[in-house]
PDB file of N, CA and C in Angstrom:
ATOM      1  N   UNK A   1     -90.940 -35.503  32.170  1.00  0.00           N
ATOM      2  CA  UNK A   1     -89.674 -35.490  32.899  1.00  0.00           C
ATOM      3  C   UNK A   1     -89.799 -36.218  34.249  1.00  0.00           C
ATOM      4  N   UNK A   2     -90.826 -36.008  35.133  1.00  0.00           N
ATOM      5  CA  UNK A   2     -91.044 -36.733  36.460  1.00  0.00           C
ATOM      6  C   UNK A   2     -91.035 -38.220  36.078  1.00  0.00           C
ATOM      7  N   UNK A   3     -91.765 -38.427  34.926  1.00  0.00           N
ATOM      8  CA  UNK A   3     -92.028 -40.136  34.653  1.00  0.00           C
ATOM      9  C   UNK A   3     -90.526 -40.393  34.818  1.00  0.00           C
ATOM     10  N   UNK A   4     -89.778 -39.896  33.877  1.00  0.00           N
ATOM     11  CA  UNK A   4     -88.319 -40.806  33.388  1.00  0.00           C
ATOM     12  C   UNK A   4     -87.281 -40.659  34.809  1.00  0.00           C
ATOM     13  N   UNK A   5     -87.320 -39.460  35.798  1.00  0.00           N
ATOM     14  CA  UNK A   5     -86.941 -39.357  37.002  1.00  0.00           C
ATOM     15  C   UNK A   5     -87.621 -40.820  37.989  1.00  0.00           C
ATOM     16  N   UNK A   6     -88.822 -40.805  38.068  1.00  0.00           N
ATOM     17  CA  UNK A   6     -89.152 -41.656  38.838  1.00  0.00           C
ATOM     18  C   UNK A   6     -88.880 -43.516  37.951  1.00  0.00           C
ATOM     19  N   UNK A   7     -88.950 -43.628  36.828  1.00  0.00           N
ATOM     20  CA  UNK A   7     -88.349 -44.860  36.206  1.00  0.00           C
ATOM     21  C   UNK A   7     -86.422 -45.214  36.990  1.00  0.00           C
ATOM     22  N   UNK A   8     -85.707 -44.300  36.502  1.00  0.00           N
ATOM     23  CA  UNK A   8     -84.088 -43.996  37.129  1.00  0.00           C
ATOM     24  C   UNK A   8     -84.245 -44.504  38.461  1.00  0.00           C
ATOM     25  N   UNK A   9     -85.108 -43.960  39.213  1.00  0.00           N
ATOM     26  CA  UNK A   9     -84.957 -44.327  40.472  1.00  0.00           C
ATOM     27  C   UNK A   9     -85.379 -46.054  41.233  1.00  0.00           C
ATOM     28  N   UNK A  10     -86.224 -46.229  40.281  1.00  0.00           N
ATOM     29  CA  UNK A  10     -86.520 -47.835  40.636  1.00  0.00           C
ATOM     30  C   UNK A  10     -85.664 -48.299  39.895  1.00  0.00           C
ATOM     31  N   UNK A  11     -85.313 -48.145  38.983  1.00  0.00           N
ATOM     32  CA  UNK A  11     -84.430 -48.393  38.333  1.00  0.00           C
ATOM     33  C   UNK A  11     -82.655 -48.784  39.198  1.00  0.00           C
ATOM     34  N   UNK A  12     -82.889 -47.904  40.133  1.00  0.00           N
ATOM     35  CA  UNK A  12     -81.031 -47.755  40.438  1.00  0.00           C
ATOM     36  C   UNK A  12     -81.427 -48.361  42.422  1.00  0.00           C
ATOM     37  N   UNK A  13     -83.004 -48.394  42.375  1.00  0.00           N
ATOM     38  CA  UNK A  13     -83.299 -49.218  43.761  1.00  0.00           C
ATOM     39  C   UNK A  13     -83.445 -50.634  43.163  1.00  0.00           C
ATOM     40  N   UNK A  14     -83.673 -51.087  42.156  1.00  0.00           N
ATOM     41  CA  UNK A  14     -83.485 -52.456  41.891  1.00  0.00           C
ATOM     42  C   UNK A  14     -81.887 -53.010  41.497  1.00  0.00           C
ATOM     43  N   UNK A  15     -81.193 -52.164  40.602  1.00  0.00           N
ATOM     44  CA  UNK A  15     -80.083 -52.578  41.476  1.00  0.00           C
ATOM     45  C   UNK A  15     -78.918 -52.721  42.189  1.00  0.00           C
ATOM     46  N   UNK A  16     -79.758 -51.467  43.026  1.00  0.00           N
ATOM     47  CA  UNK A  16     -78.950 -52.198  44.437  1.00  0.00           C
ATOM     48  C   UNK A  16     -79.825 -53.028  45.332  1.00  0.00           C
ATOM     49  N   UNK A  17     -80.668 -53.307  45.149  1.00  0.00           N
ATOM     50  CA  UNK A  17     -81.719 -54.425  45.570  1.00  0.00           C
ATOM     51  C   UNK A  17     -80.847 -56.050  45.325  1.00  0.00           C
ATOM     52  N   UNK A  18     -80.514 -56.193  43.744  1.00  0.00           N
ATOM     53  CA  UNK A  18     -80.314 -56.925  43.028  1.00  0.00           C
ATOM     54  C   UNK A  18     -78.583 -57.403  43.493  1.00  0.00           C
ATOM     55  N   UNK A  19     -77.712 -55.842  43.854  1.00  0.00           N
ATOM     56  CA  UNK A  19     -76.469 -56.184  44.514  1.00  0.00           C
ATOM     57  C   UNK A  19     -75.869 -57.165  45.944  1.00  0.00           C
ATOM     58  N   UNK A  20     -77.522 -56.190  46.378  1.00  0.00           N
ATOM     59  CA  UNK A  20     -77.449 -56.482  47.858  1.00  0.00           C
ATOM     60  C   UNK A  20     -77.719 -57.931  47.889  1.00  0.00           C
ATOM     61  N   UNK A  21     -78.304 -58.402  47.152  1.00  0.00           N
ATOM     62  CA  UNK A  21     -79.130 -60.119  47.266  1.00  0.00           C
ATOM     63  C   UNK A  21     -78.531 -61.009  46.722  1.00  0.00           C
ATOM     64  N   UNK A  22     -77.398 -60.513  45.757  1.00  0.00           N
ATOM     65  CA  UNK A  22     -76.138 -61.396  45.411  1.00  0.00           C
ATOM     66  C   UNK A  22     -75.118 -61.407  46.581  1.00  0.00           C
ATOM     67  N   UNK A  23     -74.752 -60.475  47.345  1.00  0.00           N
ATOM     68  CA  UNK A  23     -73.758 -60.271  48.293  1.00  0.00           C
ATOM     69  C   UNK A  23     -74.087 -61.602  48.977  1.00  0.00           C
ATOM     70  N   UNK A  24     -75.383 -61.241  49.563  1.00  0.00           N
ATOM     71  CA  UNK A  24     -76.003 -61.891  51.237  1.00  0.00           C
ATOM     72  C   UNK A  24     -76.129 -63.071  50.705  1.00  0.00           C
ATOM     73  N   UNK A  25     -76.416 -64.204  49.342  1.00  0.00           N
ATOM     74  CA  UNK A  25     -75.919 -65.381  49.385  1.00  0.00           C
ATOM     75  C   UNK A  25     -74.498 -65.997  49.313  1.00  0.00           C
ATOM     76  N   UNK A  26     -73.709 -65.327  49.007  1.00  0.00           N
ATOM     77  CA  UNK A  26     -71.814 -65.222  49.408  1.00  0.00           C
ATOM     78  C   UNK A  26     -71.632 -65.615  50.591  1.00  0.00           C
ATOM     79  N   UNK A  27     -72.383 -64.842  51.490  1.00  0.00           N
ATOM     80  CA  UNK A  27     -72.198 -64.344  52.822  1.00  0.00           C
ATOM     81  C   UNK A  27     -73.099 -65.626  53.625  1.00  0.00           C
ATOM     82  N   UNK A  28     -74.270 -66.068  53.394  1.00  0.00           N
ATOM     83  CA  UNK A  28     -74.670 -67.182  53.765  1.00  0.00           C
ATOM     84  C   UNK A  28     -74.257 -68.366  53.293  1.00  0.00           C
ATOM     85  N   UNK A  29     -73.606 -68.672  52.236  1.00  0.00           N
ATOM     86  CA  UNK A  29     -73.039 -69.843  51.931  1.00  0.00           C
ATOM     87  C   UNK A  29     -71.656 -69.934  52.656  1.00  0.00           C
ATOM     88  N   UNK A  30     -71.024 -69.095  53.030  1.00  0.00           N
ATOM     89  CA  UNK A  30     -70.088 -68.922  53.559  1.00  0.00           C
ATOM     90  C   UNK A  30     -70.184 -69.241  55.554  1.00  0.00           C
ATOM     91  N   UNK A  31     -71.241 -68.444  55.566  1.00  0.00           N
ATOM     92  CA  UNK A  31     -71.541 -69.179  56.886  1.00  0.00           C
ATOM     93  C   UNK A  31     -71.620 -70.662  57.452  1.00  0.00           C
ATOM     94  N   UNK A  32     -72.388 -71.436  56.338  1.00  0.00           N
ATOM     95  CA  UNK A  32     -72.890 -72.919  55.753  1.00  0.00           C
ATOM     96  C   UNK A  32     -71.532 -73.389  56.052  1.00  0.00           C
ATOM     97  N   UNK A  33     -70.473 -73.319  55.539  1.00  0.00           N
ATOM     98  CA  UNK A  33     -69.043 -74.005  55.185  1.00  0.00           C
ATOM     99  C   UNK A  33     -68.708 -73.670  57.092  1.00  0.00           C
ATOM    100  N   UNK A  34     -68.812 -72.973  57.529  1.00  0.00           N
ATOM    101  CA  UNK A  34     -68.060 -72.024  58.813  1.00  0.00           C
ATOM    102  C   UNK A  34     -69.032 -73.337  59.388  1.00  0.00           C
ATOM    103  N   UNK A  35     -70.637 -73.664  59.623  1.00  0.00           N
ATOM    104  CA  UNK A  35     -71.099 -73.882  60.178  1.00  0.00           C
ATOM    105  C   UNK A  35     -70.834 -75.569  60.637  1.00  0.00           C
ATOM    106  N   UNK A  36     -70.975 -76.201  59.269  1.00  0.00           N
ATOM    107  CA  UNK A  36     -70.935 -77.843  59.500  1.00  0.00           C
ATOM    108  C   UNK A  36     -69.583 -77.722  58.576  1.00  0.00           C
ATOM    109  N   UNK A  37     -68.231 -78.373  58.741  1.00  0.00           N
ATOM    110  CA  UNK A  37     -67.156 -78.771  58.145  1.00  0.00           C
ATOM    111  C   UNK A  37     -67.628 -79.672  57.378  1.00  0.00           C
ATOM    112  N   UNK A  38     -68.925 -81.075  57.392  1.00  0.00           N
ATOM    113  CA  UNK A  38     -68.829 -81.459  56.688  1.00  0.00           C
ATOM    114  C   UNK A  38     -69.518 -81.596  55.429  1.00  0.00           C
ATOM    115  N   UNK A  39     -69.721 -80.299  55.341  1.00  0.00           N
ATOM    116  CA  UNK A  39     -70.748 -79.947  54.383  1.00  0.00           C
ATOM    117  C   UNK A  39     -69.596 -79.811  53.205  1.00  0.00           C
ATOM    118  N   UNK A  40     -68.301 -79.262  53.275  1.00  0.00           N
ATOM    119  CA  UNK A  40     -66.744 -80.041  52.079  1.00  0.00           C
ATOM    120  C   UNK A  40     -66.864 -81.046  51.505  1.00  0.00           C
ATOM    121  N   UNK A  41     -67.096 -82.362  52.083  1.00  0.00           N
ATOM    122  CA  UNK A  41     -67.381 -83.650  52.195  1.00  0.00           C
ATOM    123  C   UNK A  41     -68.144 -83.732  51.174  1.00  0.00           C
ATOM    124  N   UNK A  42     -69.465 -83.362  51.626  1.00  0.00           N
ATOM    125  CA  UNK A  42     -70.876 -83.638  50.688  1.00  0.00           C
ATOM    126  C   UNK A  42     -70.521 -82.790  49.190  1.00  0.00           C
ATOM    127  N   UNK A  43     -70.164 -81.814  49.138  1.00  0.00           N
ATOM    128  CA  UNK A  43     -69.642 -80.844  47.928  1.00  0.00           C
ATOM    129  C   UNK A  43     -68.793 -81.531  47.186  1.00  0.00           C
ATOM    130  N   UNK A  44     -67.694 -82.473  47.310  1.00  0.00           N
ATOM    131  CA  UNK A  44     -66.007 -82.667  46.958  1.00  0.00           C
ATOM    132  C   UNK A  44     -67.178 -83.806  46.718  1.00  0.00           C
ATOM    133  N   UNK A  45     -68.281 -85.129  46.943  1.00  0.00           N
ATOM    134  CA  UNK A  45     -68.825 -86.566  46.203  1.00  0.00           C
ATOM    135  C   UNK A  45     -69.431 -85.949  45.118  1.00  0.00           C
ATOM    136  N   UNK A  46     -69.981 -84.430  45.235  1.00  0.00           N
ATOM    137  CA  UNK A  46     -71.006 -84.384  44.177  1.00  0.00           C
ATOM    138  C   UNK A  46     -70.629 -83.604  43.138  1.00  0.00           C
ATOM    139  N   UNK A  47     -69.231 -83.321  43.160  1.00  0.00           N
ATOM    140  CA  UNK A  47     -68.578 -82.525  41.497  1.00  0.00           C
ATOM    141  C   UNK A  47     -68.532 -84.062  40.832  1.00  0.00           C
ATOM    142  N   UNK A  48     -68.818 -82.762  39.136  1.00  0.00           N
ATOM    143  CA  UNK A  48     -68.361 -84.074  38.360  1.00  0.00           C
ATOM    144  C   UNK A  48     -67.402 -83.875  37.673  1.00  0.00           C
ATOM    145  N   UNK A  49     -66.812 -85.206  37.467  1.00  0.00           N
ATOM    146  CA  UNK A  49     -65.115 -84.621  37.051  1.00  0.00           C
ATOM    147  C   UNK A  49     -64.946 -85.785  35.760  1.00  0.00           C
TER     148      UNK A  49
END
């Protein structure tokens, strides 16, 4: 019973490990755009359409 308790728990710390580390690149790419405007620019030559 302790094994499968202590599995759950890394279990539910990975992910929110895993949540948290998707958020904070949102959140830094978002900064990126805030930071240099013309970083739009460079994004909008390199889709392919």
């Amino acid at each position: 019973m302790l094994e499968e308790q202590r599995q759950r728990l890394i279990g539910c710390i990975l992910v929110l490990l895993g949540a948290a580390g998707f958020s904070t690149k949102a959140i830094l790419i978002k900064l990126a755009y805030a930071a240099d405007g013309q970083l739009d620019a460079i994004m909008e030559s390199e889709k392919i359409v």
